[in-house]
C-alpha atoms as a PDB file:
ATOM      1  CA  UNK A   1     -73.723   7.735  19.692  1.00  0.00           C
ATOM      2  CA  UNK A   2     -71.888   7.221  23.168  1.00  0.00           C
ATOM      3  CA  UNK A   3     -70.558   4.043  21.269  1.00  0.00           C
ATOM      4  CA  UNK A   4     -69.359   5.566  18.223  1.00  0.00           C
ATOM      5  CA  UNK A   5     -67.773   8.068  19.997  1.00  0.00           C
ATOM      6  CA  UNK A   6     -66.067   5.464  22.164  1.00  0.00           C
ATOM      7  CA  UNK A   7     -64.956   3.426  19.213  1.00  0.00           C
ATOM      8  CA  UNK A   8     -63.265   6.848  17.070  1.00  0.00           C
ATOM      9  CA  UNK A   9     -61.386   7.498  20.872  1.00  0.00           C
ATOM     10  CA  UNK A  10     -60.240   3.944  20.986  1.00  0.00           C
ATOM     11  CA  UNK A  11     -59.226   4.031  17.238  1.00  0.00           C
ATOM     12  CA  UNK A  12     -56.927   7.424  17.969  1.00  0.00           C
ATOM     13  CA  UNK A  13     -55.631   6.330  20.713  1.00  0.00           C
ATOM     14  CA  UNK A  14     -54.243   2.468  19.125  1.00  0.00           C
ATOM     15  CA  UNK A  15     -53.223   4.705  16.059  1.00  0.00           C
ATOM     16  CA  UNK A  16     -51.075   7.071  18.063  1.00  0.00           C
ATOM     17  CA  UNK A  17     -49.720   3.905  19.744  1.00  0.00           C
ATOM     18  CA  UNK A  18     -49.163   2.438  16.990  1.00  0.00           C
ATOM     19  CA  UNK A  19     -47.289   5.341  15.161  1.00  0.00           C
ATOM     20  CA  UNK A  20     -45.255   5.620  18.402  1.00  0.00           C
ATOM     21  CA  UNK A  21     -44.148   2.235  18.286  1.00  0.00           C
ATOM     22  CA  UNK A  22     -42.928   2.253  15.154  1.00  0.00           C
ATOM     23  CA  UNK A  23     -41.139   5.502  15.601  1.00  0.00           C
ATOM     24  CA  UNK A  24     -39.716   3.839  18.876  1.00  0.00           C
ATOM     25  CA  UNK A  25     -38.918   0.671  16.908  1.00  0.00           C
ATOM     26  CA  UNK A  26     -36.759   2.439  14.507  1.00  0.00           C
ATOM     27  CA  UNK A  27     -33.978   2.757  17.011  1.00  0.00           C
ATOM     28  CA  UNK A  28     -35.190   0.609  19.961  1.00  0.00           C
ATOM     29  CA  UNK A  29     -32.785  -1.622  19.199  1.00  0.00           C
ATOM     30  CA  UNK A  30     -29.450  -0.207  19.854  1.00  0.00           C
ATOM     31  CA  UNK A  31     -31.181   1.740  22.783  1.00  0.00           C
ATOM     32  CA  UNK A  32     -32.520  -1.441  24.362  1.00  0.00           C
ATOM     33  CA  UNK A  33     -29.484  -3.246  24.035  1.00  0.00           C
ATOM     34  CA  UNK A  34     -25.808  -2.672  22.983  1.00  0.00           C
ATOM     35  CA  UNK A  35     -22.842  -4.936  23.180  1.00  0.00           C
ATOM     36  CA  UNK A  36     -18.959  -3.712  23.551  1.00  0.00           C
ATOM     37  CA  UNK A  37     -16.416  -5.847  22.158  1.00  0.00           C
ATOM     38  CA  UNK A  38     -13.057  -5.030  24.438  1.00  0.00           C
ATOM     39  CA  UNK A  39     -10.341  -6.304  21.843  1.00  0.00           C
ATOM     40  CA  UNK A  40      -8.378  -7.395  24.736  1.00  0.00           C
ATOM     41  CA  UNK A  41      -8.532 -10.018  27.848  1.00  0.00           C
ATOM     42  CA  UNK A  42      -9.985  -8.726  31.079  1.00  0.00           C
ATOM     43  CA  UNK A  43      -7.956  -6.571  33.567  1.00  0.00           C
ATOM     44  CA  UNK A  44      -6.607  -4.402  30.864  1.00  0.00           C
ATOM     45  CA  UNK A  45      -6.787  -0.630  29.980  1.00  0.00           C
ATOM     46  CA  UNK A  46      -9.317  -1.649  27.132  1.00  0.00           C
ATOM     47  CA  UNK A  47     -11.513  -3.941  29.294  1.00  0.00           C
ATOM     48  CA  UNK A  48     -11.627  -0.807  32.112  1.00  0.00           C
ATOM     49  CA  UNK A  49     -12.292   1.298  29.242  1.00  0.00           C
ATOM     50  CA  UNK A  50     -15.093  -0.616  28.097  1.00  0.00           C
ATOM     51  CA  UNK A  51     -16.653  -1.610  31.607  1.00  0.00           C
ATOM     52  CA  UNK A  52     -16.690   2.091  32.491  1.00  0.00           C
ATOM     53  CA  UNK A  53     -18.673   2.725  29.376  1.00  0.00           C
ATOM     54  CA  UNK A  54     -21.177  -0.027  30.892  1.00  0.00           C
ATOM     55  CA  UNK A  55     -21.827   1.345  33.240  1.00  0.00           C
ATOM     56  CA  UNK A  56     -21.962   4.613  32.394  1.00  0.00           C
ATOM     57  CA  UNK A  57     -24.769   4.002  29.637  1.00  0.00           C
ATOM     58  CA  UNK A  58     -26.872   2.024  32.310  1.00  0.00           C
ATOM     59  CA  UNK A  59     -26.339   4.300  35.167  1.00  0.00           C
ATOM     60  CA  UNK A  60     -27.772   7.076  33.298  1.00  0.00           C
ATOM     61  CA  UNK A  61     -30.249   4.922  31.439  1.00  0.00           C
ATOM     62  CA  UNK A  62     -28.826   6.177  27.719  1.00  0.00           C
ATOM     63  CA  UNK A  63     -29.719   2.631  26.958  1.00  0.00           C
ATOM     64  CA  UNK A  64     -31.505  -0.413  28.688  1.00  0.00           C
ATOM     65  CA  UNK A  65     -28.792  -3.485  28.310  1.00  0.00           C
ATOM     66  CA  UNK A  66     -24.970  -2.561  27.961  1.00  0.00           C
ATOM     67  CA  UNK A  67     -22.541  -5.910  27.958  1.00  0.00           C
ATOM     68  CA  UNK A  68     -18.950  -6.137  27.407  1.00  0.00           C
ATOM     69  CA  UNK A  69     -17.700  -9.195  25.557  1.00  0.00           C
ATOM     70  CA  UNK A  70     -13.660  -9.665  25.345  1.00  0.00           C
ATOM     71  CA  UNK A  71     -11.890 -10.793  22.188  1.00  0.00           C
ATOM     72  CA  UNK A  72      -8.077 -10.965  23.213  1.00  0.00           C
ATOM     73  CA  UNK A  73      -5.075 -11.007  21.071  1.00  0.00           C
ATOM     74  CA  UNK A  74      -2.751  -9.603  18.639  1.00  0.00           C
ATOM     75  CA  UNK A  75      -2.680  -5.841  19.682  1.00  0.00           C
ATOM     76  CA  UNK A  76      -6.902  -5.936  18.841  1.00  0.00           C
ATOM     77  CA  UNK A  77      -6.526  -7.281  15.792  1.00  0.00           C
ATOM     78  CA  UNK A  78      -8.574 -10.161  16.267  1.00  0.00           C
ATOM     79  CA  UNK A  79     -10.958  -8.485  17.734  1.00  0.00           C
ATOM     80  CA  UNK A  80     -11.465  -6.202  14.376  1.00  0.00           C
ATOM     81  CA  UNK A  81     -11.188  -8.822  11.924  1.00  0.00           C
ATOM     82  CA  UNK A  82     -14.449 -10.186  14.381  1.00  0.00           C
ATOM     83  CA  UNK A  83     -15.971  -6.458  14.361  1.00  0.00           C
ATOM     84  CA  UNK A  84     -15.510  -6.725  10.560  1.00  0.00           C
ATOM     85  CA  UNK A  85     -17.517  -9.854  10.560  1.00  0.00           C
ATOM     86  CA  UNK A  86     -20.285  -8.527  12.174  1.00  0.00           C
ATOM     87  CA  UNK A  87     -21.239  -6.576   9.076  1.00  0.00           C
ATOM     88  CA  UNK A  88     -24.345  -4.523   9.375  1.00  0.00           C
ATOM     89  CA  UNK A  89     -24.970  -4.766  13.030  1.00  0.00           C
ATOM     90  CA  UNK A  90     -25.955  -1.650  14.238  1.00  0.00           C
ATOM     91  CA  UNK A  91     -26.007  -2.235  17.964  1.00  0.00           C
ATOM     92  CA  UNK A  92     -22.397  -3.090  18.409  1.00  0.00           C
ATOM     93  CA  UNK A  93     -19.333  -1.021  19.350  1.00  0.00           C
ATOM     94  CA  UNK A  94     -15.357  -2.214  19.422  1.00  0.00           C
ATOM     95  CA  UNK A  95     -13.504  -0.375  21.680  1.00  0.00           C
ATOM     96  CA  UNK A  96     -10.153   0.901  19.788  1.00  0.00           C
ATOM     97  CA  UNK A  97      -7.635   3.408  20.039  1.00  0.00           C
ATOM     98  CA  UNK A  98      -3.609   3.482  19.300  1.00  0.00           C
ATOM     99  CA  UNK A  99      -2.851   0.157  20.807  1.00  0.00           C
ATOM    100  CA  UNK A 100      -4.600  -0.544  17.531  1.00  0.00           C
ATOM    101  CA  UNK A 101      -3.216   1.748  15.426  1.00  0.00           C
ATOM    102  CA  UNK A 102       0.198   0.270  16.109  1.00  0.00           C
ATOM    103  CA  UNK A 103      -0.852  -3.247  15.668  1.00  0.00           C
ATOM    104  CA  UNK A 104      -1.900  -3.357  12.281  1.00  0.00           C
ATOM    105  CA  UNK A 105       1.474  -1.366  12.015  1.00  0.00           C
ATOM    106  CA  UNK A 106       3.474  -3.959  13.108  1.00  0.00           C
ATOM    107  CA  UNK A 107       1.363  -7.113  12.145  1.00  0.00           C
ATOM    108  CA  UNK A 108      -0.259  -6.059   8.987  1.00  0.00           C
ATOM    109  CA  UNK A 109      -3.309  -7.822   9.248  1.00  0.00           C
ATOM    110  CA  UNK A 110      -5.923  -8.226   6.236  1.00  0.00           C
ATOM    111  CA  UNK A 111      -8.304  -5.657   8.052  1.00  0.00           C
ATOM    112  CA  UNK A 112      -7.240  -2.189   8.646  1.00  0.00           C
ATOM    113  CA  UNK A 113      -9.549   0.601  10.940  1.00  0.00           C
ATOM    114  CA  UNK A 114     -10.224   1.533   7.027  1.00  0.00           C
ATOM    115  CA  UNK A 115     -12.712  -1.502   7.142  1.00  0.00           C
ATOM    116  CA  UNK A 116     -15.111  -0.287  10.112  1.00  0.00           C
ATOM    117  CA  UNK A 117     -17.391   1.998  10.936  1.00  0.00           C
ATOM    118  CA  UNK A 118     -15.986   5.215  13.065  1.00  0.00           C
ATOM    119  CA  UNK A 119     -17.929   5.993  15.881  1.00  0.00           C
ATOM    120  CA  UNK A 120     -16.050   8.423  18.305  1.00  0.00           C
ATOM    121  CA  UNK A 121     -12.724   9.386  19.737  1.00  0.00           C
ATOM    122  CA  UNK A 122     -13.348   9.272  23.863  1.00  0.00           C
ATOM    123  CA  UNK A 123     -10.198   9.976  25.695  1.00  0.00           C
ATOM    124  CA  UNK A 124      -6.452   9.846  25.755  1.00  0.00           C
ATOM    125  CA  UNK A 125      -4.056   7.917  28.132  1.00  0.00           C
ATOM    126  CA  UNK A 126      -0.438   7.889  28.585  1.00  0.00           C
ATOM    127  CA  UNK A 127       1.999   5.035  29.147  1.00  0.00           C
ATOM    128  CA  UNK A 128       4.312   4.887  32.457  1.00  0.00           C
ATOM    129  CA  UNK A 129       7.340   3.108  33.229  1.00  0.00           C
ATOM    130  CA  UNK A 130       7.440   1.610  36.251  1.00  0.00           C
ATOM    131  CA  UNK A 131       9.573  -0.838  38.332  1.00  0.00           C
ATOM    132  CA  UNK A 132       8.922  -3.105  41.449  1.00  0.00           C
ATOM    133  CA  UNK A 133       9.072  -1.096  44.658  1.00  0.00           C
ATOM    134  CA  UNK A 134      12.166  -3.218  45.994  1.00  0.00           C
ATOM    135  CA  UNK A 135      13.719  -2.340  42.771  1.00  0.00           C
ATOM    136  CA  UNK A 136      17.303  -0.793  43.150  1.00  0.00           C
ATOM    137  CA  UNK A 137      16.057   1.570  40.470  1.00  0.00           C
ATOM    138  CA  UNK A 138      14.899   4.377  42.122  1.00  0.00           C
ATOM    139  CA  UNK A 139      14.894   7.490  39.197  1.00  0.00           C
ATOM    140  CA  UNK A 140      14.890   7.651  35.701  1.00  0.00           C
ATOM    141  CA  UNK A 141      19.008   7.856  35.950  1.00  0.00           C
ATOM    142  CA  UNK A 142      19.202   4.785  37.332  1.00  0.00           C
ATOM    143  CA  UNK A 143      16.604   3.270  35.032  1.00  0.00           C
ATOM    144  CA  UNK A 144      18.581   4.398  31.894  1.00  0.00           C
ATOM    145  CA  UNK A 145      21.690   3.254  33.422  1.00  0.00           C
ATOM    146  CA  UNK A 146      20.619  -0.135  34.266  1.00  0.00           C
ATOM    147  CA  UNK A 147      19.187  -0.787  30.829  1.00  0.00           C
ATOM    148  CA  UNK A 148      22.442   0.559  29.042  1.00  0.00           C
ATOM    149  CA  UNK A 149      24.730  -2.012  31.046  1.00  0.00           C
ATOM    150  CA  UNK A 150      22.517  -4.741  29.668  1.00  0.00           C
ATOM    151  CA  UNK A 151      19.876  -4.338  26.915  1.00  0.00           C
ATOM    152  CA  UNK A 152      18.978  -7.915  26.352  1.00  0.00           C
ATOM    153  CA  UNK A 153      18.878  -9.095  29.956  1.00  0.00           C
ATOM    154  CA  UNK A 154      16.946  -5.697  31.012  1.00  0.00           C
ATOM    155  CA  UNK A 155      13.388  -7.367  30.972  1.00  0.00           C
ATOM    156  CA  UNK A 156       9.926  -5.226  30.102  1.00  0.00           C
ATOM    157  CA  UNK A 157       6.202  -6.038  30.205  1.00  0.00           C
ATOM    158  CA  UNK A 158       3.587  -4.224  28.672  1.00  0.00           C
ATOM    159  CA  UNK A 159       0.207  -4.865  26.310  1.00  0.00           C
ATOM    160  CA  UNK A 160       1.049  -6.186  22.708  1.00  0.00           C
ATOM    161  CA  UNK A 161       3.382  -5.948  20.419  1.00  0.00           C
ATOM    162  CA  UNK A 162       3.043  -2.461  18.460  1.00  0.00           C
ATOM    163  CA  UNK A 163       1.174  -1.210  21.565  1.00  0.00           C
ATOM    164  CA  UNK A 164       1.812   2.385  22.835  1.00  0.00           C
ATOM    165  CA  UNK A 165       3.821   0.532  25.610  1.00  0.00           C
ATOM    166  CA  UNK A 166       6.077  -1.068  22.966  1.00  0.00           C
ATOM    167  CA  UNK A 167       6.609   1.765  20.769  1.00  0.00           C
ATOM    168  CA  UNK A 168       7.288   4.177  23.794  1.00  0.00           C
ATOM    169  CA  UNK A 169       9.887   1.598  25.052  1.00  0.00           C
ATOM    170  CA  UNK A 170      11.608   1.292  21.667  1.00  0.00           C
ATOM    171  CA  UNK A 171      11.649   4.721  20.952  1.00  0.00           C
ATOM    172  CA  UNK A 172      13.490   5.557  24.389  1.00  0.00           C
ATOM    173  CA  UNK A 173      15.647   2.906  23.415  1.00  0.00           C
ATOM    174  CA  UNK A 174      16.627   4.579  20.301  1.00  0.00           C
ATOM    175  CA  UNK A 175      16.995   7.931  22.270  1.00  0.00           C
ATOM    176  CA  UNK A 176      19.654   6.811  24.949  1.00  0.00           C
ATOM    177  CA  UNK A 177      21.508   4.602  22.699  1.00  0.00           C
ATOM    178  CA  UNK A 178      19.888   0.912  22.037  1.00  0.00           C
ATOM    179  CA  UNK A 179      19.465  -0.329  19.379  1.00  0.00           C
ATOM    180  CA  UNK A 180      15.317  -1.013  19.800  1.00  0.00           C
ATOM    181  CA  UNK A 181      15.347  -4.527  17.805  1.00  0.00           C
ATOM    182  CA  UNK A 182      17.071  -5.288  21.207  1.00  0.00           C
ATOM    183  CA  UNK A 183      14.526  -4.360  23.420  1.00  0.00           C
ATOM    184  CA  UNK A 184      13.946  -7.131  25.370  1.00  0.00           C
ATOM    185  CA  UNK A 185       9.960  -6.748  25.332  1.00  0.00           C
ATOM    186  CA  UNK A 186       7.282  -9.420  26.833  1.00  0.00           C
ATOM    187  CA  UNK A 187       3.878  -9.025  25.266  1.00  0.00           C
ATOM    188  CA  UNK A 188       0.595  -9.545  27.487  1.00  0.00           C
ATOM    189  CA  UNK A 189      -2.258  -9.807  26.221  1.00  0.00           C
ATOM    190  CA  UNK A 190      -3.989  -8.177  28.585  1.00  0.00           C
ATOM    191  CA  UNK A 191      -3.242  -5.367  31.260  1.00  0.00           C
ATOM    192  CA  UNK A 192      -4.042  -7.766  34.136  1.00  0.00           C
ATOM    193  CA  UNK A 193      -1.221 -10.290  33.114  1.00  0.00           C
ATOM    194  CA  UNK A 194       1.638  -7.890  32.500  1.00  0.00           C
ATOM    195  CA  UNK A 195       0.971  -6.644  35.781  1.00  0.00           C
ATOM    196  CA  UNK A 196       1.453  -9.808  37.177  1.00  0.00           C
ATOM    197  CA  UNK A 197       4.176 -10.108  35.657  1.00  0.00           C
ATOM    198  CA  UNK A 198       6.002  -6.582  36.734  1.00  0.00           C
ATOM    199  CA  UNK A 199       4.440  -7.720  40.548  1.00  0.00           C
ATOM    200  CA  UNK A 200       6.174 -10.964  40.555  1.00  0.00           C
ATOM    201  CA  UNK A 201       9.540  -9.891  38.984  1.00  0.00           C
ATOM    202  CA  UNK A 202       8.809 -11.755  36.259  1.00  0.00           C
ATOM    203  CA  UNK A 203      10.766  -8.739  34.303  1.00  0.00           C
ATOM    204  CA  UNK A 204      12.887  -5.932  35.506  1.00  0.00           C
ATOM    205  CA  UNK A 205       9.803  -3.481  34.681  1.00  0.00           C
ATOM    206  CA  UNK A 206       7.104  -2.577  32.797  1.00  0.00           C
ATOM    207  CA  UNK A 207       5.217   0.084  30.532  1.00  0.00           C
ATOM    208  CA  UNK A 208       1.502   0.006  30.802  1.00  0.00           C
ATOM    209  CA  UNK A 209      -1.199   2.966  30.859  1.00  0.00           C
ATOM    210  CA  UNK A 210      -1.445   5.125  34.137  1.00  0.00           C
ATOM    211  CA  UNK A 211      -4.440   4.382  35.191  1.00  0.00           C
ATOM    212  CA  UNK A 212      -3.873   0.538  35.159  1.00  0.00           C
ATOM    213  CA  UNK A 213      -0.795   0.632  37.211  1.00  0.00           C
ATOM    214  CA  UNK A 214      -1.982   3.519  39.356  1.00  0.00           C
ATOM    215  CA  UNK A 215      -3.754   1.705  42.333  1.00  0.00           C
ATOM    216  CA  UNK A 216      -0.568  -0.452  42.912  1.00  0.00           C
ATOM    217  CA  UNK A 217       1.882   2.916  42.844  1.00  0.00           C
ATOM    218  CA  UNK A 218      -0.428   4.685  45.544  1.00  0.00           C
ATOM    219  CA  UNK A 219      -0.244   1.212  47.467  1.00  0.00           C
ATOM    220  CA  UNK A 220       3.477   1.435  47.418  1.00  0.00           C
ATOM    221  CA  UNK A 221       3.878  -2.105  45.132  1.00  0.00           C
ATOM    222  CA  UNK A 222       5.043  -0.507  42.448  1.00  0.00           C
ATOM    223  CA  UNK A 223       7.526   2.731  41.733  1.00  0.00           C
ATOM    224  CA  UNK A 224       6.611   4.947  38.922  1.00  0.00           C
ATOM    225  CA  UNK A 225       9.997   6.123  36.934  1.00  0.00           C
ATOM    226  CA  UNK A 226       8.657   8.143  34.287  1.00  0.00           C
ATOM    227  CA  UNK A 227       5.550   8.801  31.736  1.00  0.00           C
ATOM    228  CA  UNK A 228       5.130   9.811  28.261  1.00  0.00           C
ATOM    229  CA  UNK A 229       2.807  12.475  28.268  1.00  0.00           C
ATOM    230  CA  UNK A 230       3.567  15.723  26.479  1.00  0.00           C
ATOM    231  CA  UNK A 231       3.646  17.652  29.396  1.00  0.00           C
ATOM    232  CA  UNK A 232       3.725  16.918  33.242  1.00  0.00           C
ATOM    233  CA  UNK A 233       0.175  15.632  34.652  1.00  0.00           C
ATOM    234  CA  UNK A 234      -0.967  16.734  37.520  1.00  0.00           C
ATOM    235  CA  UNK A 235      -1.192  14.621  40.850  1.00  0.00           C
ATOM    236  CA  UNK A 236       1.743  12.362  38.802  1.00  0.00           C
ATOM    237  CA  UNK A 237       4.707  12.125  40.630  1.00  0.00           C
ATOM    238  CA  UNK A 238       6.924  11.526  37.951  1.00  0.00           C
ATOM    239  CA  UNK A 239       9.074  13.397  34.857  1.00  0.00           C
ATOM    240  CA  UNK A 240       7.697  13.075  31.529  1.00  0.00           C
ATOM    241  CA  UNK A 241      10.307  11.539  29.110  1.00  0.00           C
ATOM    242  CA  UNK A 242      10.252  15.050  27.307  1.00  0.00           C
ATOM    243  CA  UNK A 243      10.923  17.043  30.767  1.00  0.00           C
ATOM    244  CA  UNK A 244      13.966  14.390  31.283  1.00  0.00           C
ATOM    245  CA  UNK A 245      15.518  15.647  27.741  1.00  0.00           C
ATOM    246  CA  UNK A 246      14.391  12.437  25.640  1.00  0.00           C
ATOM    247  CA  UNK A 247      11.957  13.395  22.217  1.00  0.00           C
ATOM    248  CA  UNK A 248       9.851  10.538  23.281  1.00  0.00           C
ATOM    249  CA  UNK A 249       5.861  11.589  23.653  1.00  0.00           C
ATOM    250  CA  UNK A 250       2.522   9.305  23.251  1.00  0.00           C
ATOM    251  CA  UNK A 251      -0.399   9.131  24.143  1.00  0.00           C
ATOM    252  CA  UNK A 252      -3.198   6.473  23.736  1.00  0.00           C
ATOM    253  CA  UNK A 253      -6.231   7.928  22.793  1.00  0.00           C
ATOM    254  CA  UNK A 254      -9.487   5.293  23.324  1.00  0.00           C
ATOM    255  CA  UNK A 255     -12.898   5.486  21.431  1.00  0.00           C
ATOM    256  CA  UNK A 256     -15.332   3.183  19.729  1.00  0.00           C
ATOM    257  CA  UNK A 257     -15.777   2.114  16.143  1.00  0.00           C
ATOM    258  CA  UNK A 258     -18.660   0.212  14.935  1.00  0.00           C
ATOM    259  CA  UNK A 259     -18.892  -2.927  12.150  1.00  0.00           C
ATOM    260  CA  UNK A 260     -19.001  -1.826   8.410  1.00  0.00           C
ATOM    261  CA  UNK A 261     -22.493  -2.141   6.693  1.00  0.00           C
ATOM    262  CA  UNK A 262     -24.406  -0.109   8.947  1.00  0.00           C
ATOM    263  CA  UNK A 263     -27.031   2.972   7.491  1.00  0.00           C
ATOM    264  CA  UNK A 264     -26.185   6.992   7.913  1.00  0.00           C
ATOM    265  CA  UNK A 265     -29.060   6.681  10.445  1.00  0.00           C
ATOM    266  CA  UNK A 266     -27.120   3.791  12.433  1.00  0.00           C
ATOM    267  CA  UNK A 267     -24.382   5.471  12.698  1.00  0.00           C
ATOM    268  CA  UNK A 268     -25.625   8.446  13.919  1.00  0.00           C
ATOM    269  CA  UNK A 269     -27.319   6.937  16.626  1.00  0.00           C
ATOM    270  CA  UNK A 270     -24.280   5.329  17.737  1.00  0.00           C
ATOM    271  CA  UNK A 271     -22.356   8.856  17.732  1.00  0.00           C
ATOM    272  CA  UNK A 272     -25.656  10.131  19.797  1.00  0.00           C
ATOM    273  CA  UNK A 273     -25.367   7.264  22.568  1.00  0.00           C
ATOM    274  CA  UNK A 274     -21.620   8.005  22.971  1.00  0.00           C
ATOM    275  CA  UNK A 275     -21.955  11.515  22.848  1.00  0.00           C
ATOM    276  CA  UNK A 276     -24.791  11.135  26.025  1.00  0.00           C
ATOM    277  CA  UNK A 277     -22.228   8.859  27.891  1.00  0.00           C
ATOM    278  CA  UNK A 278     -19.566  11.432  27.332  1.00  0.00           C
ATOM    279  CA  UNK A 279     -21.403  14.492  28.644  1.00  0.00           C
ATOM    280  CA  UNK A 280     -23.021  12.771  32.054  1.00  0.00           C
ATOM    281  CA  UNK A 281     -21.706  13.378  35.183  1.00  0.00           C
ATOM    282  CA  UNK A 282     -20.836   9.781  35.927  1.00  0.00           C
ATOM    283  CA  UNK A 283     -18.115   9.567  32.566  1.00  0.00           C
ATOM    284  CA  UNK A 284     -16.701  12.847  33.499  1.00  0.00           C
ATOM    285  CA  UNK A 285     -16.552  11.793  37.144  1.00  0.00           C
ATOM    286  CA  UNK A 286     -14.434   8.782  35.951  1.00  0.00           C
ATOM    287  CA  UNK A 287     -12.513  11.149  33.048  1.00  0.00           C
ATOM    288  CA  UNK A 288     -11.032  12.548  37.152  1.00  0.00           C
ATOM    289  CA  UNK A 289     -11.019   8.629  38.854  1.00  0.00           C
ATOM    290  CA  UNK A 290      -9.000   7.277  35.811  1.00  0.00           C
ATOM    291  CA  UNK A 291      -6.693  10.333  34.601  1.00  0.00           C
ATOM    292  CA  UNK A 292      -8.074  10.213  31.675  1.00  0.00           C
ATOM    293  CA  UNK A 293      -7.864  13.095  29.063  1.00  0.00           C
ATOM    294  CA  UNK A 294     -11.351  14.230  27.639  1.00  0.00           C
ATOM    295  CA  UNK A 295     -10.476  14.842  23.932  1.00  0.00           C
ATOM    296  CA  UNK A 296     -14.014  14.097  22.394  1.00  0.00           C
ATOM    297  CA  UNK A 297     -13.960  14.035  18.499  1.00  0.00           C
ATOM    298  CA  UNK A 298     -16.661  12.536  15.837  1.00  0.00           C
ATOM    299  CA  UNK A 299     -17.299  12.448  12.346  1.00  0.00           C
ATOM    300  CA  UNK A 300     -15.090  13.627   9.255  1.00  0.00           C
ATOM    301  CA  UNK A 301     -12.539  15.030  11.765  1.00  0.00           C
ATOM    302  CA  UNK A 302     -12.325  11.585  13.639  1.00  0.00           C
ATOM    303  CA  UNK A 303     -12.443   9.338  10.626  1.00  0.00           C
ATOM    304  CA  UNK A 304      -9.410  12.087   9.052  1.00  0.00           C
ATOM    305  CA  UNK A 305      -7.391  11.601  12.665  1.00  0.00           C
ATOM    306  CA  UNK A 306      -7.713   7.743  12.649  1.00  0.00           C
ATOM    307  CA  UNK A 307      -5.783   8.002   8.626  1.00  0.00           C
ATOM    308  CA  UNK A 308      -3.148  10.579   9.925  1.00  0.00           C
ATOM    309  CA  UNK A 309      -2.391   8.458  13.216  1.00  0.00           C
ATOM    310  CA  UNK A 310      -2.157   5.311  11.036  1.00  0.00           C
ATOM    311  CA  UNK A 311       0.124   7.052   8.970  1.00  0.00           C
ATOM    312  CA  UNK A 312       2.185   8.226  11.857  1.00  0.00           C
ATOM    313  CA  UNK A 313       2.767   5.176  13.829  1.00  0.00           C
ATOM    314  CA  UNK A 314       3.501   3.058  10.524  1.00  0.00           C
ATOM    315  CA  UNK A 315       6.428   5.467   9.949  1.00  0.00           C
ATOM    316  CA  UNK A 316       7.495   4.942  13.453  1.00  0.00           C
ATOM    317  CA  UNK A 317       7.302   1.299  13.194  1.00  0.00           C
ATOM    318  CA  UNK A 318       9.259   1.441   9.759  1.00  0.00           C
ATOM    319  CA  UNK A 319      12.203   3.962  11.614  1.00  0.00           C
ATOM    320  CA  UNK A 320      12.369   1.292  14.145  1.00  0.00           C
ATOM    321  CA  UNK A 321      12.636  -1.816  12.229  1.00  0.00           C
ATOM    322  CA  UNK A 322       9.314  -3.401  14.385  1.00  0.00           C
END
C-alpha cells in the first residue's frame, strides 16, 4: 500500500512538472535569451540605446541572456532589411526610431518599418549643435553668421544621411537663408566617429543627440550652441532653435521593432519584456542619466504613429530636395 501510495505521489508530482515545463517552454525562449540588433556601429546613440536595454533586462532579471549585436550603415537600413530576414524569430528586437524614419525617406530602400513587427515606442531624444570649445563660435549668432558667410566650406558631422541630425541641419538651413542642398553635411555611421570627427576639427561642428555629446560639453571639449527640442530642457544650457525664433523642432524618439512572421502570442511577449524594462527603477534611473524623454507607447497607437511619422519626414525630405 505504502508503495502504491508512493508511486500515485511520484506520478503527480512528474505530471505537475511536466505541465509546468511545458507551460514554461512556451515562452522560455525569448525569456532565456534575447538578442538586440543596434542598426548602427558602436559608440552611437543607438548602440547606448541598446546596451542600456542590456542591461536593464539582466539587472532586473526580466530575462536570463540579453546581447547586443551591431549592423551599421545606411541610416539603419541595413540593419532592417537583416531584421526582415530574420522572419519568424520571436526572440529578437531591432532597435529603431526616426533616424530610421528619415532613412528610408531619403534612401528608399526595398524594406520599409511597414515590413516588421512593432514592438514599442521607448523614449525621445533631441539633436544639439555643437562646436569645438576653441571654436570662435561662441552663441547661436555667431554660429548662424559663420555659416551664412560660407555655406559650402561651413563643415557638419552628424549620424546618417536622413538622420534627425541631417534633417535638423537642413531645415535651419532653409530657415536663415541656405539653400539646404548646400549643406555641407559628413555622414558617420556611428555616433562614436562623428564625434571624433567634431573633437579633431575634422568639421567646423556637429549635430548629434544630447546625450552622446553630453559627457564631452560638461568636460569643457565641446560647446553646445543650440538644441531642437520643442521647448527648453532642463539642466541644458542652451536655446532651443524655436526659443531663438527659427520653426525648426525634432525630436528622435527610440523603441524596438521585432522581425515579421512572428504569432499574436510572440508579440505580446515582446511588448511584456519591454514594458518590464520600462517600468524598473534601473531604465527610469537612466531615462534621468541620459536625458531621455519617457514617452512609452505600444500597440495600434504605436504601429498608427510609426505611418504618420513616415509620412511626415518624407514630406520634409521632399520640401528639401534630400
Amino acid at each position: 500500500m505504502r508503495n502504491l501510495i508512493f508511486g500515485v505521489v511520484v506520478a503527480l508530482v512528474a505530471g505537475f512538472a511536466f505541465a509546468n515545463a511545458i507551460s514554461t517552454a512556451s515562452n522560455s525562449t525569448v525569456r532565456s535569451k534575447i538578442t538586440i540588433m543596434a542598426p548602427a556601429a558602436p559608440g552611437g546613440g543607438w548602440d547606448g540605446f541598446a546596451r542600456t536595454a542590456q542591461q536593464t533586462l539582466r539587472g532586473d532579471s526580466i530575462v536570463a541572456n540579453a546581447q547586443v549585436v551591431n549592423v551599421p550603415g545606411a541610416s539603419g537600413t541595413i540593419g532592417l532589411s537583416q531584421c526582415v530576414q530574420m522572419e519568424g524569430h520571436a526572440d529578437y528586437l531591432m532597435v529603431t526610431g526616426g533616424v530610421m524614419i528619415g532613412g528610408i525617406a531619403v534612401s528608399k530602400p526595398n524594406e520599409t518599418l511597414a515590413d516588421v513587427t512593432p514592438i514599442a515606442r521607448i523614449a525621445d531624444d533631441y539633436a544639439a549643435i555643437v562646436v569645438p570649445a576653441d571654436s570662435e563660435i561662441q552663441d547661436l549668432d555667431d554660429f548662424i553668421e559663420a555659416w551664412k558667410a560660407e555655406p559650402t566650406g561651413f563643415s557638419f558631422a552628424g549620424g546618417s544621411l536622413g538622420s534627425i541630425e541631417h534633417l535638423v541641419t537642413a531645415m535651419l538651413a532653409g530657415e536663415v537663408g541656405i539653400n539646404p542642398s548646400d549643406v555641407n553635411y559628413i555622414a558617420y555611421s556611428g555616433g562614436g566617429d562623428a564625434l571624433s570627427a567634431m573633437l579633431s576639427h575634422t568639421t567646423t561642428a556637429g549635430a548629434s543627440g544630447y546625450n552622446e555629446v553630453a559627457a564631452q560639453v560638461e568636460a569643457g571639449e565641446l560647446r553646445l550652441i543650440a538644441i531642437s527640442a520643442p521647448e527648453p530642457v532642463e539642466g541644458v544650457d542652451a536655446p532651443t532653435l524655436v526659443e531663438a525664433g527659427y520653426n525648426v523642432e525634432m525630436t528622435n524618439w527610440r523603441g524596438f521593432v521585432a522581425p515579421p512572421g512572428i504569432t499574436d502570442a510572440e508579440q505580446q511577449e515582446l511588448v511584456d519584456i519591454v514594458t518590464e524594462m520600462r517600468d524598473s527603477p534601473e531604465w527610469q534611473e537612466a531615462l534621468v542619466r541620459n536625458s531621455w524623454t519617457d514617452t512609452f507607447l505600444t500597440g495600434p497607437e504605436f504601429e498608427e504613429f510609426i505611418d504618420q511619422q513616415q509620412q511626415e519626414v518624407n514630406a520634409i525630405v521632399e520640401e528639401l530636395g534630400l
